[in-house]
PDB file of N, CA and C in Angstrom:
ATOM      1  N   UNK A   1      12.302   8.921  -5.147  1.00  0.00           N
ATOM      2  CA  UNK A   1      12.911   7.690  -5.629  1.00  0.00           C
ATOM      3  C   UNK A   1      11.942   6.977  -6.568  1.00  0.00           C
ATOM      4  N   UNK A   2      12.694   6.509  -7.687  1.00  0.00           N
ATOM      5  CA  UNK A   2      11.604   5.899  -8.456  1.00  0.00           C
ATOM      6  C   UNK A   2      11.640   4.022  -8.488  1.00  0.00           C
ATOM      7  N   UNK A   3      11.033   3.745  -6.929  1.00  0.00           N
ATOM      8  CA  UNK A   3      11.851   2.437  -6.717  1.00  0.00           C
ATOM      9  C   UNK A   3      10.868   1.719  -7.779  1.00  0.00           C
ATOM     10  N   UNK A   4      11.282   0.459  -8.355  1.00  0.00           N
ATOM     11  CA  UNK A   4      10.867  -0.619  -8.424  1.00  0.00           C
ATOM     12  C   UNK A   4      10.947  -0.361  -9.835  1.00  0.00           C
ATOM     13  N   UNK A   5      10.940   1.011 -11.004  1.00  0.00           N
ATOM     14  CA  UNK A   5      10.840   1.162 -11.836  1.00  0.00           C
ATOM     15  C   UNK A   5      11.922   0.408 -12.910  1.00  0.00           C
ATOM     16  N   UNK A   6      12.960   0.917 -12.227  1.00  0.00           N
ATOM     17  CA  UNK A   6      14.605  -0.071 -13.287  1.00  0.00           C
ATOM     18  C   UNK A   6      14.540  -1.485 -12.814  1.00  0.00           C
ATOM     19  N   UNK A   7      12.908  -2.092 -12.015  1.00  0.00           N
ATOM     20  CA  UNK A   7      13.281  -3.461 -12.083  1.00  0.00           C
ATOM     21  C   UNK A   7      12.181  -3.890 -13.480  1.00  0.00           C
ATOM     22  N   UNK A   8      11.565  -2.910 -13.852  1.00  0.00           N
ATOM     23  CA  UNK A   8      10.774  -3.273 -15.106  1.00  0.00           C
ATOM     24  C   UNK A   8      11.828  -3.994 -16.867  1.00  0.00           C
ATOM     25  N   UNK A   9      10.843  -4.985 -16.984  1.00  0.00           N
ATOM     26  CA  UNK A   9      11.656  -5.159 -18.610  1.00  0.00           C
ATOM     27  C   UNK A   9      11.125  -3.960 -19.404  1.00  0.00           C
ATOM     28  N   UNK A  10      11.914  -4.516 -21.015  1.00  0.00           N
ATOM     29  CA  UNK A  10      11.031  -3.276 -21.374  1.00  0.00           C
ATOM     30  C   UNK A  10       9.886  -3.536 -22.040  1.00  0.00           C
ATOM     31  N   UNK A  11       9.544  -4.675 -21.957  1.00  0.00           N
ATOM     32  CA  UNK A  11       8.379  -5.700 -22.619  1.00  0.00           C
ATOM     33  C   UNK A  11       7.264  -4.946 -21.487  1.00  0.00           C
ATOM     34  N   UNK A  12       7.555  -4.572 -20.311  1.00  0.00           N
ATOM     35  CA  UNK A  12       6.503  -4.128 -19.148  1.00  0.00           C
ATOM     36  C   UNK A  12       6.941  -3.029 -18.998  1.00  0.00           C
ATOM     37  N   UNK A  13       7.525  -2.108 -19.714  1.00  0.00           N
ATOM     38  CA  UNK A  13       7.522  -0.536 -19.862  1.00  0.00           C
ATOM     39  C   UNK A  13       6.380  -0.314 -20.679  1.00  0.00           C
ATOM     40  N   UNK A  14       6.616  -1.100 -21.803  1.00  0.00           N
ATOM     41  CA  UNK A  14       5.906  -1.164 -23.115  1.00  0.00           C
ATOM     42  C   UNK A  14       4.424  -1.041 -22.683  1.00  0.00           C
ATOM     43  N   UNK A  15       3.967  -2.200 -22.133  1.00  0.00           N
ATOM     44  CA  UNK A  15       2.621  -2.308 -21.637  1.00  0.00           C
ATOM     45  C   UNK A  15       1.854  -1.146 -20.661  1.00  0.00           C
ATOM     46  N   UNK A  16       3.231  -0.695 -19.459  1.00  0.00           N
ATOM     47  CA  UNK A  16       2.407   0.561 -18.648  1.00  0.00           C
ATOM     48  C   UNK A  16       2.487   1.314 -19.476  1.00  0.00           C
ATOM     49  N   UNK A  17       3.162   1.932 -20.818  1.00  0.00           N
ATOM     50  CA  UNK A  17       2.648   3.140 -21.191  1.00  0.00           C
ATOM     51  C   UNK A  17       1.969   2.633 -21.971  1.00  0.00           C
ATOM     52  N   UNK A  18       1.659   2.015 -22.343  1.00  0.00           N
ATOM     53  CA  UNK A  18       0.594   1.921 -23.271  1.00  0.00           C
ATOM     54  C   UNK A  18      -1.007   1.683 -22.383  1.00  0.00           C
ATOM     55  N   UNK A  19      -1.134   0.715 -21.516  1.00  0.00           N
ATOM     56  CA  UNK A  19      -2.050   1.088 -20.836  1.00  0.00           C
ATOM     57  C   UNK A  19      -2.383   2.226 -19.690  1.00  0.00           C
ATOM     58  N   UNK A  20      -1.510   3.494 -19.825  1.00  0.00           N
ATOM     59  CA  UNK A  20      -1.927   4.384 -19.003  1.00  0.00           C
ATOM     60  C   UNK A  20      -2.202   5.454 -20.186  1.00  0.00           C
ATOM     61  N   UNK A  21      -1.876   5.312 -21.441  1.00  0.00           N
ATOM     62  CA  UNK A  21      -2.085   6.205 -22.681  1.00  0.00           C
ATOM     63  C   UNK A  21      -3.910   5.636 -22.589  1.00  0.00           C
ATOM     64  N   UNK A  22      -4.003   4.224 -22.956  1.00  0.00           N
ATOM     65  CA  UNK A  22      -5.219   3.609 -23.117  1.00  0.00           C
ATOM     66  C   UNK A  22      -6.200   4.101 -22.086  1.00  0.00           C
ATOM     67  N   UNK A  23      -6.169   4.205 -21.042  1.00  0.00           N
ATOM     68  CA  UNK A  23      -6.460   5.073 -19.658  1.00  0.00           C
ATOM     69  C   UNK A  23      -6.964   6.261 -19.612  1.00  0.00           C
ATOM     70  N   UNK A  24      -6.115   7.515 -20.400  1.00  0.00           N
ATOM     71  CA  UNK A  24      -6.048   8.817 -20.486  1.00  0.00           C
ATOM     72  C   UNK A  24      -5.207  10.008 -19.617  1.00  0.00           C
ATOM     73  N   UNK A  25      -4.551   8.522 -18.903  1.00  0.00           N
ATOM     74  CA  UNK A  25      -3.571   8.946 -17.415  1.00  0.00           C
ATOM     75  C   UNK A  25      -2.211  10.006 -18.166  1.00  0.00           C
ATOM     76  N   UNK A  26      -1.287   9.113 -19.612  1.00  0.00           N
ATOM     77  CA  UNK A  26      -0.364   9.999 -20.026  1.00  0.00           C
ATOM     78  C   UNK A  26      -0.848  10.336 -21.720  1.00  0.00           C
ATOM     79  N   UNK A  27      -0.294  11.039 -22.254  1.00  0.00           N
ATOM     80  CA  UNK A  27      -0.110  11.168 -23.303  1.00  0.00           C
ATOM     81  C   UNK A  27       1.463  10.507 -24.131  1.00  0.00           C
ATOM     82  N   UNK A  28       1.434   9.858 -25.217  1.00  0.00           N
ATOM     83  CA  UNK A  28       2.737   9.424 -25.719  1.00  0.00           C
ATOM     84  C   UNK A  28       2.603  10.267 -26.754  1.00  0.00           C
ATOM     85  N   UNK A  29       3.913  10.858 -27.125  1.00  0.00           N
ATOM     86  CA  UNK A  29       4.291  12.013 -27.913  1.00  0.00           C
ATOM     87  C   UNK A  29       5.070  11.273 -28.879  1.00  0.00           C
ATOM     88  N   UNK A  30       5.963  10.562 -28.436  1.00  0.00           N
ATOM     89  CA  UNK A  30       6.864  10.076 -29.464  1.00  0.00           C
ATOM     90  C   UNK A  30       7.349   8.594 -28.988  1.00  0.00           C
ATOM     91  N   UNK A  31       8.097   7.692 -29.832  1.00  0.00           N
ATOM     92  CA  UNK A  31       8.763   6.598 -29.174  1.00  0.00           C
ATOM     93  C   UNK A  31      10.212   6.651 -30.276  1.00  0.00           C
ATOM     94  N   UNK A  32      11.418   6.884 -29.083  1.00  0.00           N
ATOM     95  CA  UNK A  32      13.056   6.746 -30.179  1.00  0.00           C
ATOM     96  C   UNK A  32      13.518   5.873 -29.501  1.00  0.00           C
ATOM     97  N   UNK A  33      14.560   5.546 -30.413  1.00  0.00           N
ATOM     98  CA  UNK A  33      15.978   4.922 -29.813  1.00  0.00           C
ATOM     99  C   UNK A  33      16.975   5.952 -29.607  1.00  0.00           C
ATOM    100  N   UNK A  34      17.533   5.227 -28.880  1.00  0.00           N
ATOM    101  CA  UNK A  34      19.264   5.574 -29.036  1.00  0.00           C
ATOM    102  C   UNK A  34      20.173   4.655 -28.486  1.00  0.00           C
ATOM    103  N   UNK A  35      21.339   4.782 -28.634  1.00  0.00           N
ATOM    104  CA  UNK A  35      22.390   3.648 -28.211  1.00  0.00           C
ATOM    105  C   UNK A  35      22.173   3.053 -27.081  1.00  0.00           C
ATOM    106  N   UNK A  36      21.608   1.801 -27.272  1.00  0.00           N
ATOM    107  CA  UNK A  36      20.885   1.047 -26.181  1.00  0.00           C
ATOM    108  C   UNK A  36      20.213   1.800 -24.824  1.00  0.00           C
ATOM    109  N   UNK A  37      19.509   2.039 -25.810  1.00  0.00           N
ATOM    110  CA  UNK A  37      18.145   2.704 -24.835  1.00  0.00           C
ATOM    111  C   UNK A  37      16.871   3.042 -25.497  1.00  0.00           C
ATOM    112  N   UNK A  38      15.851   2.668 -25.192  1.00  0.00           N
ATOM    113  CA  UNK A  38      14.549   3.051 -25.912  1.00  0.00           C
ATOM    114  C   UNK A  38      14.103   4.588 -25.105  1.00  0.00           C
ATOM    115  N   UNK A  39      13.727   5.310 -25.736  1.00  0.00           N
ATOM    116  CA  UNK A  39      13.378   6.170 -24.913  1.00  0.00           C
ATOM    117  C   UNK A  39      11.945   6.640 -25.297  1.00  0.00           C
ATOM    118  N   UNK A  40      10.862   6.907 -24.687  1.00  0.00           N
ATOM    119  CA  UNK A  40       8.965   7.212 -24.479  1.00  0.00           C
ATOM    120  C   UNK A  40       9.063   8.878 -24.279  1.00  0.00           C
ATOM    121  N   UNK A  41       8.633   9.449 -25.335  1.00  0.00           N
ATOM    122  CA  UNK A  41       8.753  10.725 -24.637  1.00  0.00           C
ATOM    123  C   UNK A  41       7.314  11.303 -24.512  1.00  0.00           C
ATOM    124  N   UNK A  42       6.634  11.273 -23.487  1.00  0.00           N
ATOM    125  CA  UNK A  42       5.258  11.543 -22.769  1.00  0.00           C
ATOM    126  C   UNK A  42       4.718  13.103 -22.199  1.00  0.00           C
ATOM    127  N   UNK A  43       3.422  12.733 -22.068  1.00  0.00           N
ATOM    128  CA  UNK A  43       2.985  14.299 -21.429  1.00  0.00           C
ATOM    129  C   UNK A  43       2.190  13.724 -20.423  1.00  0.00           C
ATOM    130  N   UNK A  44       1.723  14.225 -19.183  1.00  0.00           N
ATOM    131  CA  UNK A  44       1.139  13.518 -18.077  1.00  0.00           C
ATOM    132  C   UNK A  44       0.745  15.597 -17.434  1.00  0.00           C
ATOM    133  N   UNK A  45      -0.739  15.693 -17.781  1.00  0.00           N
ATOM    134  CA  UNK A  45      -1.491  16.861 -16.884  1.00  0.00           C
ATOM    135  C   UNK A  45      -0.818  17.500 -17.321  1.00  0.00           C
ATOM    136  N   UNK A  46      -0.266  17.969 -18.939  1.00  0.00           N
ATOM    137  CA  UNK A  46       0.087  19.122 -19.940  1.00  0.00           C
ATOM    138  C   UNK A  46       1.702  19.292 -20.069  1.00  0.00           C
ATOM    139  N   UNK A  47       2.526  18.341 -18.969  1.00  0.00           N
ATOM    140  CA  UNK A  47       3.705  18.457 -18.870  1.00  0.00           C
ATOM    141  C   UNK A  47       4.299  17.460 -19.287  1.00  0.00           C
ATOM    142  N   UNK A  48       5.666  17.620 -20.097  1.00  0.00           N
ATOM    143  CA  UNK A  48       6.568  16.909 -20.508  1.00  0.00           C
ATOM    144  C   UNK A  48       7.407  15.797 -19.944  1.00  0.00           C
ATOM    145  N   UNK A  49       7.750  14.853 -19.847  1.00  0.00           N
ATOM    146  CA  UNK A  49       8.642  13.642 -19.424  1.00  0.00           C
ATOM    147  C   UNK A  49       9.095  12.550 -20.170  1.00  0.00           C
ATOM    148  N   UNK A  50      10.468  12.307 -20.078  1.00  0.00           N
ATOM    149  CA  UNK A  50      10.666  10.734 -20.975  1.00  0.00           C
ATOM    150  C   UNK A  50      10.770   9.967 -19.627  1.00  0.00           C
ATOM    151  N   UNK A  51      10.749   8.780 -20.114  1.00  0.00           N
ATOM    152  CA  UNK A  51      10.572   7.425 -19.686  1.00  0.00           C
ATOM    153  C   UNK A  51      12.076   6.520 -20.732  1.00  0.00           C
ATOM    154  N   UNK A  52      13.066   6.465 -20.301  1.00  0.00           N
ATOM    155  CA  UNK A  52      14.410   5.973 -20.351  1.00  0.00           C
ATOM    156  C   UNK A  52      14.259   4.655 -20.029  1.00  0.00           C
ATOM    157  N   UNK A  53      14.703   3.589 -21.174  1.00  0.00           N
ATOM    158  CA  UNK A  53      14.695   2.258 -20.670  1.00  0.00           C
ATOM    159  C   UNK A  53      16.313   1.672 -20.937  1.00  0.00           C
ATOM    160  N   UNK A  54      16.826   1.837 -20.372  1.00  0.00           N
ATOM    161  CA  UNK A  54      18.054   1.486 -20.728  1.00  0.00           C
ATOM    162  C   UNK A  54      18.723   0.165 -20.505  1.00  0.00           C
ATOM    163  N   UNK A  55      19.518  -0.494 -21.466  1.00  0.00           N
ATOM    164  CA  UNK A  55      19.221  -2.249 -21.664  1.00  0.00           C
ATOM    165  C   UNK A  55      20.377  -2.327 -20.512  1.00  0.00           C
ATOM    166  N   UNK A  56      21.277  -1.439 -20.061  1.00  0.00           N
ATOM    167  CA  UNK A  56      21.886  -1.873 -18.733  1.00  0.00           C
ATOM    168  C   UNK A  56      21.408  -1.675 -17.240  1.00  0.00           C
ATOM    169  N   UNK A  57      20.869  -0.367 -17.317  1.00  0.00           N
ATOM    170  CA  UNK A  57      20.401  -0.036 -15.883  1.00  0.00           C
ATOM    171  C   UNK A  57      18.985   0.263 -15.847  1.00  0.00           C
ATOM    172  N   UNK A  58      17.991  -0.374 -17.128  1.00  0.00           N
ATOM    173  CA  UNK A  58      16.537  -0.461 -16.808  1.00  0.00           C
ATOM    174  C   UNK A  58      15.492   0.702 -16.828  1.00  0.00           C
ATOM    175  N   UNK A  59      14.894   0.920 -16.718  1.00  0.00           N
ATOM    176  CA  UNK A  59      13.578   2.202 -16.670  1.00  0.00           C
ATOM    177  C   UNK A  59      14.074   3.044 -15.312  1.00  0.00           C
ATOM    178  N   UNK A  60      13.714   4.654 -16.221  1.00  0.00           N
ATOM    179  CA  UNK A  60      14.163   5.880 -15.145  1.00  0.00           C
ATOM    180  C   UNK A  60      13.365   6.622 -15.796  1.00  0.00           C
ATOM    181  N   UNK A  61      12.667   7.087 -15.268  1.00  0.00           N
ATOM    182  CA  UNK A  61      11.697   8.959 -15.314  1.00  0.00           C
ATOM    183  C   UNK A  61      12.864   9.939 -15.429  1.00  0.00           C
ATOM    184  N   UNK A  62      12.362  11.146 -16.829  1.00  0.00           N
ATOM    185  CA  UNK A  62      13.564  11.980 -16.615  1.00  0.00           C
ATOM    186  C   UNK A  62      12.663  13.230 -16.971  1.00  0.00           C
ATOM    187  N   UNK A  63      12.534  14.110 -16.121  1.00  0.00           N
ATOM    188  CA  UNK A  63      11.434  14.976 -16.097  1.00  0.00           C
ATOM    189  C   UNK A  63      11.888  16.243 -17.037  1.00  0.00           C
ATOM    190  N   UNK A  64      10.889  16.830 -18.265  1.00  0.00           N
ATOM    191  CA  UNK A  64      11.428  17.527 -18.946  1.00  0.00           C
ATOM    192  C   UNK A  64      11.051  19.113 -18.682  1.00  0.00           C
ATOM    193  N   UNK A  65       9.593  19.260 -17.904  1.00  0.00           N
ATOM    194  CA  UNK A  65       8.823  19.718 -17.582  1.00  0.00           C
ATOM    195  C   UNK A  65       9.443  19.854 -16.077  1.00  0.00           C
ATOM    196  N   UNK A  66       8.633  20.904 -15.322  1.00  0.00           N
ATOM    197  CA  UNK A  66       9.044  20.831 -13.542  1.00  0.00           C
ATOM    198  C   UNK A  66       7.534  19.832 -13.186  1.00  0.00           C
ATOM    199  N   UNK A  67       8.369  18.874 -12.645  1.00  0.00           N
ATOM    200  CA  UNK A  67       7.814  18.234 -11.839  1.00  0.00           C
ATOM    201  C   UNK A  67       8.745  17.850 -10.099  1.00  0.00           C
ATOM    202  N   UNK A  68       7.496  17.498  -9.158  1.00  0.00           N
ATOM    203  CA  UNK A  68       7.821  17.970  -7.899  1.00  0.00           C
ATOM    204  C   UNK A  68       9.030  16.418  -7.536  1.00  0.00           C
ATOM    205  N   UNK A  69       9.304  16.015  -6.635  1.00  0.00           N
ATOM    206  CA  UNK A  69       9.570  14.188  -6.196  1.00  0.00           C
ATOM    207  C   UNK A  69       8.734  13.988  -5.734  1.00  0.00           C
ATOM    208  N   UNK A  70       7.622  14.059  -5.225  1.00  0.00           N
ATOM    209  CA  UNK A  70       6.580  13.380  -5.212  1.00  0.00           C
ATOM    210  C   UNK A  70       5.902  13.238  -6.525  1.00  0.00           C
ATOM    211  N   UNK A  71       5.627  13.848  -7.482  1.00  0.00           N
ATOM    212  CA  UNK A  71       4.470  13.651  -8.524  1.00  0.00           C
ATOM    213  C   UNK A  71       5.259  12.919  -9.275  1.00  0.00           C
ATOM    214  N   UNK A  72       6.882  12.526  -9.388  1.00  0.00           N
ATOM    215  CA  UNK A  72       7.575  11.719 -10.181  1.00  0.00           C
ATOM    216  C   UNK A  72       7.588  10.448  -9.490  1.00  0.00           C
ATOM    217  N   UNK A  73       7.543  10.143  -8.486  1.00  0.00           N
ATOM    218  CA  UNK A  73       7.465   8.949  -7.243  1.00  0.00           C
ATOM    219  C   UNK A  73       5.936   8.613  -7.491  1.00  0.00           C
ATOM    220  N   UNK A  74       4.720   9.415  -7.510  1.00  0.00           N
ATOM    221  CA  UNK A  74       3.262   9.129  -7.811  1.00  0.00           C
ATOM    222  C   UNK A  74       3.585   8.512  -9.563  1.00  0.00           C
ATOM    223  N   UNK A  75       4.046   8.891 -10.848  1.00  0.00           N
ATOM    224  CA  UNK A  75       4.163   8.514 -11.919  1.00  0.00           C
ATOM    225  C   UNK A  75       4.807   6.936 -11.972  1.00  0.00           C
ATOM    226  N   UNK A  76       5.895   7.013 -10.976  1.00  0.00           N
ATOM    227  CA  UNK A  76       6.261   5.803 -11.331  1.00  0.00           C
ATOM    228  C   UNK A  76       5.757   4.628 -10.872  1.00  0.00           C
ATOM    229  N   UNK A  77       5.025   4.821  -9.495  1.00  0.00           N
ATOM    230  CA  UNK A  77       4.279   4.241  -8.743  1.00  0.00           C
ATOM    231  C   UNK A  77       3.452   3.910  -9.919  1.00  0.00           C
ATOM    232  N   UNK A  78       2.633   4.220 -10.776  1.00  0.00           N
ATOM    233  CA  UNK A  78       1.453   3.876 -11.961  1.00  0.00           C
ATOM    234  C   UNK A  78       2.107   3.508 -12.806  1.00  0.00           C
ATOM    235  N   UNK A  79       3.306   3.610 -13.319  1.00  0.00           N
ATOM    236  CA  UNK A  79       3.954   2.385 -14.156  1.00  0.00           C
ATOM    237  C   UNK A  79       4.373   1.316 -14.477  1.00  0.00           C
ATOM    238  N   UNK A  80       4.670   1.341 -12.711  1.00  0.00           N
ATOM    239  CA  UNK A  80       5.355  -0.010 -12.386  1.00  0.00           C
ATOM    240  C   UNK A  80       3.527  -0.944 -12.014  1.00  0.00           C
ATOM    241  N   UNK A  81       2.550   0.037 -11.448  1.00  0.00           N
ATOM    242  CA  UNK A  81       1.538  -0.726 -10.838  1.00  0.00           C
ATOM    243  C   UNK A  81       0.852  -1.277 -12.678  1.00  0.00           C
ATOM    244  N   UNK A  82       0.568  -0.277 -13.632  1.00  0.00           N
ATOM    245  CA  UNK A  82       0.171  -0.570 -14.558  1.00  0.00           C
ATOM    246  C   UNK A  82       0.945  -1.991 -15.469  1.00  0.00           C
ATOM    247  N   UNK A  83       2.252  -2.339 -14.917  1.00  0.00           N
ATOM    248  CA  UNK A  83       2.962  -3.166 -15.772  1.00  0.00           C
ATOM    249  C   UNK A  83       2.799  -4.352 -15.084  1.00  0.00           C
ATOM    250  N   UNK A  84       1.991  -4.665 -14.172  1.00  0.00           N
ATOM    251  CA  UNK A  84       1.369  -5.996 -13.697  1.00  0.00           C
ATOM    252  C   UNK A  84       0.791  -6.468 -14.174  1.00  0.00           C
TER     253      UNK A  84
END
């Protein structure tokens, strides 16, 4: 579960990836839009993931790469902690 994450703005999406890039924790690959949604598309320990902010239902991890539910539950845990 990626609790607490879709309670982020995206003003504090903005900031955890940017201070976990600043860190060396993820890599940012790209930053798009699309129809109301910003989307972060990241690398975290050589593997792929976006970061979905969507202006109705908020920030979601969408793993592009295999990642486990725990190491996506550990990611979001540092996004949401980094956006404090």
């Amino acid at each position: 579960m990626q609790a607490g994450l879709d309670a982020l703005s995206l003003a504090q999406v903005e900031s955890a990836v940017q201070r976990l890039y600043d860190l060396g924790r993820i890599e940012l690959l790209h930053r798009g839009m699309m129809p109301e949604a910003e989307v972060f598309a990241c690398r975290y320990q050589g593997r792929r993931f976006n970061l979905k902010y969507d202006l109705a239902y908020g920030a979601e991890l969408q793993a592009v790469a295999a990642f486990s539910h725990d190491e996506l539950d550990a990611l979001a845990a540092s996004l949401v902690a980094a956006a404090d």
